[in-house]
C-alpha atoms as a PDB file:
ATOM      1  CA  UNK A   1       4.081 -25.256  37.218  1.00  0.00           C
ATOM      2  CA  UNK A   2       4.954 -23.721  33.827  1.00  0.00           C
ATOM      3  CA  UNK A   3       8.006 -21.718  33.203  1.00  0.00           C
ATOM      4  CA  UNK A   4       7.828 -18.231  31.908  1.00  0.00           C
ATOM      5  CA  UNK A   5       9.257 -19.142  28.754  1.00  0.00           C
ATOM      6  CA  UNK A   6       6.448 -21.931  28.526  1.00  0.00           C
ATOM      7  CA  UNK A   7       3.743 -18.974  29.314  1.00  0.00           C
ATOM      8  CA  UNK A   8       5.293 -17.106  26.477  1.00  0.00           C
ATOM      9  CA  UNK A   9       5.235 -20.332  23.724  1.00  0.00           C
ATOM     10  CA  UNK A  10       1.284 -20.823  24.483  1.00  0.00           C
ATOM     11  CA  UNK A  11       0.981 -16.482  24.015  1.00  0.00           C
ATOM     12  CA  UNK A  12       2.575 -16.958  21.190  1.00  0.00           C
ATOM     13  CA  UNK A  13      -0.543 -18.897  19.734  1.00  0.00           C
ATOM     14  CA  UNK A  14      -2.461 -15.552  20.164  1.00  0.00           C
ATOM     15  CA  UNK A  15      -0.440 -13.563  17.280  1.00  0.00           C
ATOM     16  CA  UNK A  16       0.091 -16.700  14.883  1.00  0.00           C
ATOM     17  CA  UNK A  17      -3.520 -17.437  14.445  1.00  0.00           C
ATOM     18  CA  UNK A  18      -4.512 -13.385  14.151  1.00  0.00           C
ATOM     19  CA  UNK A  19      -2.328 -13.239  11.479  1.00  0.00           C
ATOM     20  CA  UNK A  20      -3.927 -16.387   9.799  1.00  0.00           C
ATOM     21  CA  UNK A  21      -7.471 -14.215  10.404  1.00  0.00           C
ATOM     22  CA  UNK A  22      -7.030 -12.256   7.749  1.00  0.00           C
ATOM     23  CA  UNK A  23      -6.878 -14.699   5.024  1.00  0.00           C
ATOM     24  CA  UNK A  24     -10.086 -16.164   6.460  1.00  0.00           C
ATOM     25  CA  UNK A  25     -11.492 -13.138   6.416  1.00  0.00           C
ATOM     26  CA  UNK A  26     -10.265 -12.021   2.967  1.00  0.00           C
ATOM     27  CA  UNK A  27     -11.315 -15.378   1.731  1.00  0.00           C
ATOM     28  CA  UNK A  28     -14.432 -16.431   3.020  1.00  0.00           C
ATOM     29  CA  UNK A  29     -16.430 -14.099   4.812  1.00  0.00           C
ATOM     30  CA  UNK A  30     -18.895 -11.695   3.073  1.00  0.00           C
ATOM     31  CA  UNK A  31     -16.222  -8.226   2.393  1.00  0.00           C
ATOM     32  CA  UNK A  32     -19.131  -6.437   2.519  1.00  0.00           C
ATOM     33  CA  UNK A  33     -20.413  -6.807   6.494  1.00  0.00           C
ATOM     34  CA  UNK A  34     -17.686  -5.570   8.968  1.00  0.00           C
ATOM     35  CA  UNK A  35     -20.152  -4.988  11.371  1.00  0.00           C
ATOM     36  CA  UNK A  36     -21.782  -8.323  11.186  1.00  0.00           C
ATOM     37  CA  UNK A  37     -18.761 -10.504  11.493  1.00  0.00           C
ATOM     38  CA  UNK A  38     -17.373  -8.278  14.260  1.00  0.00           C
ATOM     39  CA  UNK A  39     -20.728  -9.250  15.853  1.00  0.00           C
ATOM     40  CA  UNK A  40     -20.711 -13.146  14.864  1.00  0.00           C
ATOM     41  CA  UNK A  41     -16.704 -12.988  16.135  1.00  0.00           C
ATOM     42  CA  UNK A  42     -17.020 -11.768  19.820  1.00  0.00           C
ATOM     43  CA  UNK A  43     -21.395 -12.331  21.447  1.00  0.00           C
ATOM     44  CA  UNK A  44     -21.951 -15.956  20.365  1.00  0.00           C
ATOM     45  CA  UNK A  45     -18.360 -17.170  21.241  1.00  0.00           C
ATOM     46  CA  UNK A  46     -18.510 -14.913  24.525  1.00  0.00           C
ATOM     47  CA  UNK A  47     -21.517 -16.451  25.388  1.00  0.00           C
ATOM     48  CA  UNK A  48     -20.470 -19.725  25.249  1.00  0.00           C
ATOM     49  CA  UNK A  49     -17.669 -19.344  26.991  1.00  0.00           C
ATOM     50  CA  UNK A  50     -19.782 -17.590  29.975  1.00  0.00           C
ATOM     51  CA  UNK A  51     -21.872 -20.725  29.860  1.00  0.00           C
ATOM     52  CA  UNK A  52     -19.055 -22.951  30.585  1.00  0.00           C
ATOM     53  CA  UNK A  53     -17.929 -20.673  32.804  1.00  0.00           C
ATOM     54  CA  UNK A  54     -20.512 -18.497  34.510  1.00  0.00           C
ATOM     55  CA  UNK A  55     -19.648 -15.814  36.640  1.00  0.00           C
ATOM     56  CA  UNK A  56     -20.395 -12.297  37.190  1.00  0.00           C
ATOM     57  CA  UNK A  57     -18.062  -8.923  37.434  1.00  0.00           C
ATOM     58  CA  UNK A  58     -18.282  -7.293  41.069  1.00  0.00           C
ATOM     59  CA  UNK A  59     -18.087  -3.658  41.542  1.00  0.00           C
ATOM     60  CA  UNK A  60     -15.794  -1.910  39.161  1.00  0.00           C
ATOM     61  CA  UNK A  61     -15.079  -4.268  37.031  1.00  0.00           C
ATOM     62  CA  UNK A  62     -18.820  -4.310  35.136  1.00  0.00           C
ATOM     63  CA  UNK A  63     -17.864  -0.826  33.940  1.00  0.00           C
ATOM     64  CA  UNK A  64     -14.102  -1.939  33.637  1.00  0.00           C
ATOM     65  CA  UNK A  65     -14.907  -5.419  31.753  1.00  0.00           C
ATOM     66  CA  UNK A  66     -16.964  -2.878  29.388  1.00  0.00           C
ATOM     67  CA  UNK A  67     -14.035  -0.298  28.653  1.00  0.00           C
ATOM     68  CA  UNK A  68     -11.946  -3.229  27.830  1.00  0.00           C
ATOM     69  CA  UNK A  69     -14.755  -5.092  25.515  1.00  0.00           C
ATOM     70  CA  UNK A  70     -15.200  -1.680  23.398  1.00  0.00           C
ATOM     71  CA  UNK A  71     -11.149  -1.558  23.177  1.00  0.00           C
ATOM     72  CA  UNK A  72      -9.884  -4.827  22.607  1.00  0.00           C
ATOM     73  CA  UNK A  73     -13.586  -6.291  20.900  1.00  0.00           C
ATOM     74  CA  UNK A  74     -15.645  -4.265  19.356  1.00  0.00           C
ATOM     75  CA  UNK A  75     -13.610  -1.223  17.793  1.00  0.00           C
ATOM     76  CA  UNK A  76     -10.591  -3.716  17.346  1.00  0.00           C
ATOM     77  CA  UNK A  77     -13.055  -6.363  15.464  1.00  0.00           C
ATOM     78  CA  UNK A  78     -14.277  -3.830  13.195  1.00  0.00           C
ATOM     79  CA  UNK A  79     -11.259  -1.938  12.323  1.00  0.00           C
ATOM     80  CA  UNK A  80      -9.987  -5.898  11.617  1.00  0.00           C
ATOM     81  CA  UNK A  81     -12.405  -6.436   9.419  1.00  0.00           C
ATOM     82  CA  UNK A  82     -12.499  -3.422   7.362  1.00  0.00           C
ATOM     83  CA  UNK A  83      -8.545  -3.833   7.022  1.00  0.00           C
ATOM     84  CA  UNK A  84      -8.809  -7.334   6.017  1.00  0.00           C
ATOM     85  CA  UNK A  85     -11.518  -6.547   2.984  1.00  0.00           C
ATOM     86  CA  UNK A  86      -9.207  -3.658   1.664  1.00  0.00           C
ATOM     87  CA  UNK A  87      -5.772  -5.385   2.340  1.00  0.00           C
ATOM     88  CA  UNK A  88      -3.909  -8.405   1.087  1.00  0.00           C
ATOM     89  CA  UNK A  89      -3.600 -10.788   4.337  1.00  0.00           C
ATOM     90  CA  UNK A  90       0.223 -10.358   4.573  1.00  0.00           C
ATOM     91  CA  UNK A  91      -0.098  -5.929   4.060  1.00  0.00           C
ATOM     92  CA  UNK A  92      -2.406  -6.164   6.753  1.00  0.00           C
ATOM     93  CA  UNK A  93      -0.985  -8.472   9.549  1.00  0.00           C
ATOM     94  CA  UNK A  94       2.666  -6.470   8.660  1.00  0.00           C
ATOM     95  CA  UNK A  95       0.923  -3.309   9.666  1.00  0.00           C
ATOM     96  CA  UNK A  96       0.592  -4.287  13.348  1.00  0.00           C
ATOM     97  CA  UNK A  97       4.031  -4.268  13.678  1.00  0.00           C
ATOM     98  CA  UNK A  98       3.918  -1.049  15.327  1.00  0.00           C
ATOM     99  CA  UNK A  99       1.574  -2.796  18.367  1.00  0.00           C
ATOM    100  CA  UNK A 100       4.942  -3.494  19.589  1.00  0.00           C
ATOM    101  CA  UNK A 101       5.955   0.233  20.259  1.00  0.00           C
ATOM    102  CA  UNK A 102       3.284   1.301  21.008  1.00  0.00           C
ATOM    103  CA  UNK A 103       2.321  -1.290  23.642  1.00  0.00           C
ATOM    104  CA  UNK A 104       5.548  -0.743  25.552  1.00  0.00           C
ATOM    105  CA  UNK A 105       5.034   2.884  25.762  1.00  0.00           C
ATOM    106  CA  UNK A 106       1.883   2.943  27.171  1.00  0.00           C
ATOM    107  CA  UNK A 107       2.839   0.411  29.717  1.00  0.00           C
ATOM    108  CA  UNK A 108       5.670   2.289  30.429  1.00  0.00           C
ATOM    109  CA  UNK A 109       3.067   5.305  31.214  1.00  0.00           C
ATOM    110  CA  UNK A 110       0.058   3.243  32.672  1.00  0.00           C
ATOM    111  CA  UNK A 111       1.576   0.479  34.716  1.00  0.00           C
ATOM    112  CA  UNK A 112       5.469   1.888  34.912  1.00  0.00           C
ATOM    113  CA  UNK A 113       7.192  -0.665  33.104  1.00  0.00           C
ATOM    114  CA  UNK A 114      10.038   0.603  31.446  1.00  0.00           C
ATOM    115  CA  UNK A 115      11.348  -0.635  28.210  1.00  0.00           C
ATOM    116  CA  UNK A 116      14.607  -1.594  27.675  1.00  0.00           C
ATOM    117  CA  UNK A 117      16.571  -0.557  25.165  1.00  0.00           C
ATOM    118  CA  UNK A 118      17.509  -3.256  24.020  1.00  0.00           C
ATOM    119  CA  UNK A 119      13.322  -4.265  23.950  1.00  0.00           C
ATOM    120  CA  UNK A 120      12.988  -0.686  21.507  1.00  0.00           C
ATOM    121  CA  UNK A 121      15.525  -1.655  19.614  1.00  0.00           C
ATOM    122  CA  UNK A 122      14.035  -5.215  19.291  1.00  0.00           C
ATOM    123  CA  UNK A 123      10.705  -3.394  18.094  1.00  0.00           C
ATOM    124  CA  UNK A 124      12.176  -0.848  15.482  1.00  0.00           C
ATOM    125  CA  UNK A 125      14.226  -4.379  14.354  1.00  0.00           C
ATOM    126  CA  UNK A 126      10.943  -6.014  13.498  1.00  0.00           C
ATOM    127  CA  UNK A 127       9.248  -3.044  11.938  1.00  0.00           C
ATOM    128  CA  UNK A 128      12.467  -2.851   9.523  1.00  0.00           C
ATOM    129  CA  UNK A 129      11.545  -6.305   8.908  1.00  0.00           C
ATOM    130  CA  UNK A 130       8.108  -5.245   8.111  1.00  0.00           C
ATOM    131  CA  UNK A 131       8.665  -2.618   6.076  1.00  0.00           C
ATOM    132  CA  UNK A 132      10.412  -5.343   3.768  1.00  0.00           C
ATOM    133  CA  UNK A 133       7.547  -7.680   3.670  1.00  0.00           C
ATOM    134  CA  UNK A 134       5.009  -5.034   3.228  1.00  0.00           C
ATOM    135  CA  UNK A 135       7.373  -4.117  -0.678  1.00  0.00           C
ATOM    136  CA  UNK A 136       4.959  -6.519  -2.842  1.00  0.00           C
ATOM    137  CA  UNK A 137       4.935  -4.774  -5.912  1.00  0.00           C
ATOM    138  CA  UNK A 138       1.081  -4.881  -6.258  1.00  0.00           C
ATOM    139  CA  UNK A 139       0.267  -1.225  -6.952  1.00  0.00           C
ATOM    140  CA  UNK A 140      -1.429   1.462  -5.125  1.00  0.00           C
ATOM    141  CA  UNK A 141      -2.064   1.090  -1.383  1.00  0.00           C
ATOM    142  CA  UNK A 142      -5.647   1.566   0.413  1.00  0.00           C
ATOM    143  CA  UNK A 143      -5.336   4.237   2.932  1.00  0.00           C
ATOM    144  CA  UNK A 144      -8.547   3.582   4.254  1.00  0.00           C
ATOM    145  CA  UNK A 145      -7.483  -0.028   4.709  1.00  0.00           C
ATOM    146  CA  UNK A 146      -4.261   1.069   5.960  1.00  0.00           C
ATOM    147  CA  UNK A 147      -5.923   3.449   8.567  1.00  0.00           C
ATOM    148  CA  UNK A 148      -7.989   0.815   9.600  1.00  0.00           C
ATOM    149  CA  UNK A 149      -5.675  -1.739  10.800  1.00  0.00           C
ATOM    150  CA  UNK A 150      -3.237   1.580  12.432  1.00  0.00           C
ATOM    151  CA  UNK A 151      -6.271   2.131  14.291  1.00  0.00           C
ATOM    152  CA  UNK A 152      -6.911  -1.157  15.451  1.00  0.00           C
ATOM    153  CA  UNK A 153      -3.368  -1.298  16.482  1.00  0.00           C
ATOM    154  CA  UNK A 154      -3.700   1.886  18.836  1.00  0.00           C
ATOM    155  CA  UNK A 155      -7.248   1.001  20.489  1.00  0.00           C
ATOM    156  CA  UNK A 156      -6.187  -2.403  21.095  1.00  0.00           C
ATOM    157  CA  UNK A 157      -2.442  -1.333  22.729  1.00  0.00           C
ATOM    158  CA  UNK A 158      -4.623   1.134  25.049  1.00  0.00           C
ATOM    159  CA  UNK A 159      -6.976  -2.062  25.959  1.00  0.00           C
ATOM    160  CA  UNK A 160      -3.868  -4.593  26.134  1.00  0.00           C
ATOM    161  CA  UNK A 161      -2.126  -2.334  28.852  1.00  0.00           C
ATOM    162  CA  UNK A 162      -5.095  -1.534  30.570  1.00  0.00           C
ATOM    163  CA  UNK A 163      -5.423  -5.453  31.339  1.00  0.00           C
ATOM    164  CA  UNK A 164      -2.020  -5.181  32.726  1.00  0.00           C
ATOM    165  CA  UNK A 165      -2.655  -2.215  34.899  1.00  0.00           C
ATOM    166  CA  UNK A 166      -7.004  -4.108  36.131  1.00  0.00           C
ATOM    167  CA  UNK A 167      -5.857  -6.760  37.586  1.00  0.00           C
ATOM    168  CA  UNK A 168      -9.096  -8.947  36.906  1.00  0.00           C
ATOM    169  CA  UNK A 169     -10.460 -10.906  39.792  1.00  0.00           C
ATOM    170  CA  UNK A 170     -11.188 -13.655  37.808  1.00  0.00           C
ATOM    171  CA  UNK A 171      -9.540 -16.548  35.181  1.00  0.00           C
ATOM    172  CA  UNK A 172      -8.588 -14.940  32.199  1.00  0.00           C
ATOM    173  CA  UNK A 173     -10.907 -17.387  30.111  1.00  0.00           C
ATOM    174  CA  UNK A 174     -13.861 -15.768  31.796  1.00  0.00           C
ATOM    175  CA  UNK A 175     -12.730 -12.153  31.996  1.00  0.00           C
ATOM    176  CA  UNK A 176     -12.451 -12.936  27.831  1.00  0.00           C
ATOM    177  CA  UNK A 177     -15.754 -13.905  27.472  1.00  0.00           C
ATOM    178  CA  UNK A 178     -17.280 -11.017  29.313  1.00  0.00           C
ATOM    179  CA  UNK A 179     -15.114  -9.055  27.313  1.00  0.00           C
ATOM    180  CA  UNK A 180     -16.525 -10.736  23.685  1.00  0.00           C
ATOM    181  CA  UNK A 181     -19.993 -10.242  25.166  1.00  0.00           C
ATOM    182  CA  UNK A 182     -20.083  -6.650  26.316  1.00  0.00           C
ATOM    183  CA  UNK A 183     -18.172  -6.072  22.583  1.00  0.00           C
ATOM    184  CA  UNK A 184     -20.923  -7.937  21.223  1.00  0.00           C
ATOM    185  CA  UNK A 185     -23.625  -6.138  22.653  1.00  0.00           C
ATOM    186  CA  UNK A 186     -22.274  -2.875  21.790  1.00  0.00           C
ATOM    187  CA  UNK A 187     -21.954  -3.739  17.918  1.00  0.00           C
ATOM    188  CA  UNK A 188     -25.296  -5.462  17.553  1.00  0.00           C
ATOM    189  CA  UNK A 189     -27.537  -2.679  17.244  1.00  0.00           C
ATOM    190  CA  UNK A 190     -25.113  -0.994  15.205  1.00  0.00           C
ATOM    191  CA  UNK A 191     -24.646  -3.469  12.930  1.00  0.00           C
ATOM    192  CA  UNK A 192     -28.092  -3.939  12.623  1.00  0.00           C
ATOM    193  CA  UNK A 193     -29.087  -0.582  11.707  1.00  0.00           C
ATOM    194  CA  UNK A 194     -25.865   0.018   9.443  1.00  0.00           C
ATOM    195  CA  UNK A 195     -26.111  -3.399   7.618  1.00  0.00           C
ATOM    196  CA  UNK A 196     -29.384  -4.458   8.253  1.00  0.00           C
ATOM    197  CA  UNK A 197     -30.649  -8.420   8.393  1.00  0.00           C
ATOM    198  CA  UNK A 198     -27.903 -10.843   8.414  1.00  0.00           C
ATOM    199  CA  UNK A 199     -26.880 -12.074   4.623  1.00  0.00           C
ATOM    200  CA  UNK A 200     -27.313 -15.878   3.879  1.00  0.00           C
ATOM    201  CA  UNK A 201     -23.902 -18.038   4.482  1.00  0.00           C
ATOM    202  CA  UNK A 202     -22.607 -20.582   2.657  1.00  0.00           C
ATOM    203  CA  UNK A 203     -20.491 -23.295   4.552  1.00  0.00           C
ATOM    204  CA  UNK A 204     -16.948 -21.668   3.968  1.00  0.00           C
ATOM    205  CA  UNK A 205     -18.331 -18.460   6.029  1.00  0.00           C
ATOM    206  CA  UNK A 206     -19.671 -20.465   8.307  1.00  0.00           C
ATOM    207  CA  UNK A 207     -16.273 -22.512   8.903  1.00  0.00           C
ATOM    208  CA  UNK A 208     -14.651 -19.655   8.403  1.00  0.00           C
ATOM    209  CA  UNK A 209     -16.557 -17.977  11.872  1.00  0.00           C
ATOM    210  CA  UNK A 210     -15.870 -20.790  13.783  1.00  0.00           C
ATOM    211  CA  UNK A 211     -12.244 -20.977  13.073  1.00  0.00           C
ATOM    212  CA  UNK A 212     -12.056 -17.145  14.227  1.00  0.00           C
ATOM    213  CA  UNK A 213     -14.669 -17.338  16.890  1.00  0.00           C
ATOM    214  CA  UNK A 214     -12.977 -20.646  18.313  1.00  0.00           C
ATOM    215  CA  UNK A 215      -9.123 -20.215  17.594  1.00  0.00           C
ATOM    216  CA  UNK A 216      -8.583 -16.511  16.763  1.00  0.00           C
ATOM    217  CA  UNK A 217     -10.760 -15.658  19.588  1.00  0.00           C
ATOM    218  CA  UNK A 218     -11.300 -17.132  22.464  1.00  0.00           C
ATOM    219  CA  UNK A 219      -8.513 -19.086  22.435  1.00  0.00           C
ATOM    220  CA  UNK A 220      -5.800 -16.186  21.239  1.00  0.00           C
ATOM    221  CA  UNK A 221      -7.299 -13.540  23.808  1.00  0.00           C
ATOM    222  CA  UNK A 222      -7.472 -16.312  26.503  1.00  0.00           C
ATOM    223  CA  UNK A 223      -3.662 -16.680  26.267  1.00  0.00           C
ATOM    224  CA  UNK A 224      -2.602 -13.239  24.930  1.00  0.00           C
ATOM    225  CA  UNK A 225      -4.137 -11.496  28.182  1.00  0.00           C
ATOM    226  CA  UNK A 226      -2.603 -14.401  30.346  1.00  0.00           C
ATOM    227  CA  UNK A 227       0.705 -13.709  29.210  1.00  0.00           C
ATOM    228  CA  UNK A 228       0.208  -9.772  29.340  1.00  0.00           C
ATOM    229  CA  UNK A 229      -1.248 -10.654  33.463  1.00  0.00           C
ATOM    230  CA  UNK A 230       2.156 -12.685  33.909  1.00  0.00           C
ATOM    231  CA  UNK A 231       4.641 -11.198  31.761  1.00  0.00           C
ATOM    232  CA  UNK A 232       6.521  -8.026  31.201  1.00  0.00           C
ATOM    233  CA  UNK A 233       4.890  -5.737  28.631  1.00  0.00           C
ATOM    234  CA  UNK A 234       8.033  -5.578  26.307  1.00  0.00           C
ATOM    235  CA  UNK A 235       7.797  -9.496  26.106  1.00  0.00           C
ATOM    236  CA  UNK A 236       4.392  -9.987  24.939  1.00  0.00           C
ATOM    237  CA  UNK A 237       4.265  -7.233  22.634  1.00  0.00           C
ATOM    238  CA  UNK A 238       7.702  -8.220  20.972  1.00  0.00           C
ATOM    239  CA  UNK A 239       6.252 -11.624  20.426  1.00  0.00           C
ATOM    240  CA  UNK A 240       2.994 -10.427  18.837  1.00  0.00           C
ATOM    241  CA  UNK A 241       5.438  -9.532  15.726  1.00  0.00           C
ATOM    242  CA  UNK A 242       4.619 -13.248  14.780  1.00  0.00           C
ATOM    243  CA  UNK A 243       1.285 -11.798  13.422  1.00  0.00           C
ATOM    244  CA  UNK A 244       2.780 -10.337   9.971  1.00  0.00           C
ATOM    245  CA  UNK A 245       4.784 -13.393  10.369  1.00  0.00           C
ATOM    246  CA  UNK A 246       2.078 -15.805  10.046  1.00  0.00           C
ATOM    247  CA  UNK A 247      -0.097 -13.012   7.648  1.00  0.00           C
ATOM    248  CA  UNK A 248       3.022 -13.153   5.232  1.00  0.00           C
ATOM    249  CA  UNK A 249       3.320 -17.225   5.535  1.00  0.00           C
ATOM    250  CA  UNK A 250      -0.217 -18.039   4.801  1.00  0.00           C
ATOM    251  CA  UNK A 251      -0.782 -15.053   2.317  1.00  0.00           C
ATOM    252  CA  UNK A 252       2.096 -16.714   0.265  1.00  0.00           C
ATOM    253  CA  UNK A 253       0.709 -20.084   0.727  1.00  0.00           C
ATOM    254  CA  UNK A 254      -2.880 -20.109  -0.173  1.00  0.00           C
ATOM    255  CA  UNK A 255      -2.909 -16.760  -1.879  1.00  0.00           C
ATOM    256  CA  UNK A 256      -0.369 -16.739  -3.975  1.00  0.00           C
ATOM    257  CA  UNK A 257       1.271 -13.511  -2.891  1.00  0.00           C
ATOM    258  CA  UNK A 258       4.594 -12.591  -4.053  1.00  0.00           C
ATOM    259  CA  UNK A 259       7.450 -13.807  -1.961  1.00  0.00           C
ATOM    260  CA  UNK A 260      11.220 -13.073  -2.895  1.00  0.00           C
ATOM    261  CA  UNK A 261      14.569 -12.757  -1.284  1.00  0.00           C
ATOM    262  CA  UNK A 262      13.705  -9.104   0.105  1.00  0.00           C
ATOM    263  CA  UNK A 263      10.508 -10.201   1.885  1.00  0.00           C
ATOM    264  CA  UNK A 264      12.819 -13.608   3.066  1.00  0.00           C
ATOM    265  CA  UNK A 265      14.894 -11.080   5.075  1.00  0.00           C
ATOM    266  CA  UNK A 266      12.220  -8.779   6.520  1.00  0.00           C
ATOM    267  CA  UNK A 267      11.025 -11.810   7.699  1.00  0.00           C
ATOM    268  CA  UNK A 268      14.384 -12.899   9.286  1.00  0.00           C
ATOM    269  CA  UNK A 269      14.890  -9.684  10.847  1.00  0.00           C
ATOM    270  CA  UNK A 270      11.031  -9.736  12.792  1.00  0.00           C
ATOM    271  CA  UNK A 271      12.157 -12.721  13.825  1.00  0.00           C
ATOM    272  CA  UNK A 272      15.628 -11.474  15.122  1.00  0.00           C
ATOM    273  CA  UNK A 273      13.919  -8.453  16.600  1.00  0.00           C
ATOM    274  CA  UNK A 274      11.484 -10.623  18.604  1.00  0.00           C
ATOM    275  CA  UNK A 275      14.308 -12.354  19.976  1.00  0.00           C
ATOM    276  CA  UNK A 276      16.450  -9.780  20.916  1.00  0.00           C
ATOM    277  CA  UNK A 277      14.208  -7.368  22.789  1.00  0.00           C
ATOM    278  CA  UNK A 278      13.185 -10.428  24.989  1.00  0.00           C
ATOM    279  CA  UNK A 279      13.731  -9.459  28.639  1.00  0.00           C
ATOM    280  CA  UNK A 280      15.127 -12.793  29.437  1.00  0.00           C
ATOM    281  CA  UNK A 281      17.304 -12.399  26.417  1.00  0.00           C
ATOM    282  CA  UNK A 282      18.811  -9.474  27.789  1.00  0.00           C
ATOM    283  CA  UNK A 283      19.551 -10.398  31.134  1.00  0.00           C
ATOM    284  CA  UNK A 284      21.510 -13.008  29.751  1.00  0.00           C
ATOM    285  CA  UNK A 285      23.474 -11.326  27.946  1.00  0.00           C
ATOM    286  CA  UNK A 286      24.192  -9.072  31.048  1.00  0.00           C
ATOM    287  CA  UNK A 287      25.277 -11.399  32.956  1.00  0.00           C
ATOM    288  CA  UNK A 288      27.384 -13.331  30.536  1.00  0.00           C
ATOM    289  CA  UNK A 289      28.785  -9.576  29.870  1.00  0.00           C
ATOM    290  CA  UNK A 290      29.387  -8.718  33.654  1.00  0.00           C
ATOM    291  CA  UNK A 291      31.222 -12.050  34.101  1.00  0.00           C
ATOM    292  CA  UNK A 292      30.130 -14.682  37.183  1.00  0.00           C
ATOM    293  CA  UNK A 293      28.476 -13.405  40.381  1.00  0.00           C
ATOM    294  CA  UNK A 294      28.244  -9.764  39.032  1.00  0.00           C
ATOM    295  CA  UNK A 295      25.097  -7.977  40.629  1.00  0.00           C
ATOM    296  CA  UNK A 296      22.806  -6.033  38.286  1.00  0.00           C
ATOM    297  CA  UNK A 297      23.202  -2.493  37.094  1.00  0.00           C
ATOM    298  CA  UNK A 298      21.796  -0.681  39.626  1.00  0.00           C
ATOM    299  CA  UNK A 299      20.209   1.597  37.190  1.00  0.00           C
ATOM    300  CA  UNK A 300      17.543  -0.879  36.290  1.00  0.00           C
ATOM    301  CA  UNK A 301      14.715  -0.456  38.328  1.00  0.00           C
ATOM    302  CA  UNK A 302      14.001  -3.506  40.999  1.00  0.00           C
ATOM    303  CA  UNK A 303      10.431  -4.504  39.335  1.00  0.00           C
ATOM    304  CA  UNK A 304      12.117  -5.171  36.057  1.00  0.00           C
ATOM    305  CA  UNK A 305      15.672  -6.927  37.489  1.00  0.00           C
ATOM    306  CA  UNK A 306      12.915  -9.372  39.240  1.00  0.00           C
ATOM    307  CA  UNK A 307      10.754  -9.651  35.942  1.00  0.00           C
ATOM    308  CA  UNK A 308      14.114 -10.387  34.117  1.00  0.00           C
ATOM    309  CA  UNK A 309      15.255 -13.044  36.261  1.00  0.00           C
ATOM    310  CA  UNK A 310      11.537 -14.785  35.915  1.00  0.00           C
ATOM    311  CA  UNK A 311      12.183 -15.265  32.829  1.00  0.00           C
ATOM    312  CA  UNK A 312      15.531 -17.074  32.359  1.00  0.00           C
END
């Protein structure tokens, strides 16, 4: 049976290969079709999956797999689309920094999980971090690419904690696929009468679909909403700060965009903030603090001492 801190390593996969996305978007998929890649991203991959794994939604959950496949598909894949063909990949991973905030507060309102302190201060750690990687030097920022990915960020926290607070009745690998098709079948008509016929693709679009349909898809959501099912909030979203980490690396790498000593330590202190707001992290540190055999603060609430303790 895997550990917590095993559950979090595979989530972690979710966040590294979204922040990869947007250099395959930004470097091989046509800038000018949101709509269309949104739509090649989420009902051909969901349908697949549902093939290998076919099963239907009972009751509420046809209506609930829907609210979540608008959220975290089809307004998310847009808004990710139009931020990656306005952005450079590393200004546009760095911007979902605040997912972290704004994921914990929400759960703390939907699903009454309250966030550390320690977890906040993690978070505003992070975003510190990526306010250093975001200083490029490259001239005037898009705002329209800018409110793009801040509005991805807030649909997709709403849809993140909502998986938290329906617990689905099925595998998460299935719930993900009826999630990518219900997206998929709310953007096709749209992108059909915004855009029109699909364009012609050469073979780095169509590599560049699978590698987000496949990896940044149905892989990433499979684990990312497994680890938000099984772990606190405050973990999950802490650790999806590796996004603007892996934007920034792979920016630099294939793109060619500017790295120095300033974006070095925004990058160390993401890194530091992930760690530190870990729940597991803390509880540590409490008990190292309180000495051996100490009993915990009585002013953390039961639900999170027993969350804590999971993970060590």
């Amino acid at each position: 049976m895997e550990s917590k801190w095993q559950v979090l390593a595979v989530t972690a996969i979710a966040p590294v290969a979204w922040g990869s996305g947007y250099y395959v978007a930004d470097a091989y998929l046509p800038a000018d079709r949101p709509l269309f890649s949104a739509t090649v991203r989420a009902l051909p991959f969901g349908l697949l999956v549902l093939a290998l794994r076919p099963r239907l939604p009972q009751g509420s959950w046809w209506w609930r797999a829907g609210v979540l496949g608008v959220l975290n598909i089809a307004a998310f894949f847009v808004l990710f689309f139009v931020a990656a063909a306005r952005l450079p990949s590393g200004l546009a991973a760095t911007l979902t920094a605040t997912a972290p905030i704004a994921i914990m507060l929400l759960a703390w309102g939907l699903v009454r999980e309250r966030p550390h302190p320690a977890s906040l201060f993690g978070a505003v750690l992070g975003a510190v971090g990526v306010a250093l990687l975001v200083l490029r030097g490259n001239g005037g920022v898009d705002w329209v690419g800018v409110a793009a990915a801040l509005g991805a960020v807030a649909l997709s926290s709403v849809g993140f904690v909502l998986v938290k607070r329906w617990r689905s009745p099925v595998d998460m690998l299935t719930m993900t696929g009826w999630q990518l098709v219900l997206g998929g079948l709310v953007l096709l008509p749209v992108a059909l009468l915004v855009e029109g016929p699909p364009p012609a693709l050469d073979g780095g679009a169509i590599g560049g679909y699978l590698y987000l349909g496949i990896v940044g898809t149905v892989v990433a959501y499979a684990v990312w909403f497994r680890g938000l099912r099984e772990l606190p909030a405050a973990a999950v979203s802490l650790v999806g700060l590796l996004n603007p980490v892996a934007g920034t690396v792979v920016g630099v790498a294939l793109a060619g965009e500017l790295f120095g000593p300033t974006h070095a330590l925004g990058m160390l202190l993401v890194l530091l903030g992930v760690l530190t707001g870990q729940p597991a992290v803390i509880a540590a540190v409490r008990r190292h603090l309180a000495g051996p055999g100490a009993e915990p603060a009585p002013s953390q609430p039961a639900d999170e001492q027993r969350r804590a303790r999971a993970l060590v």
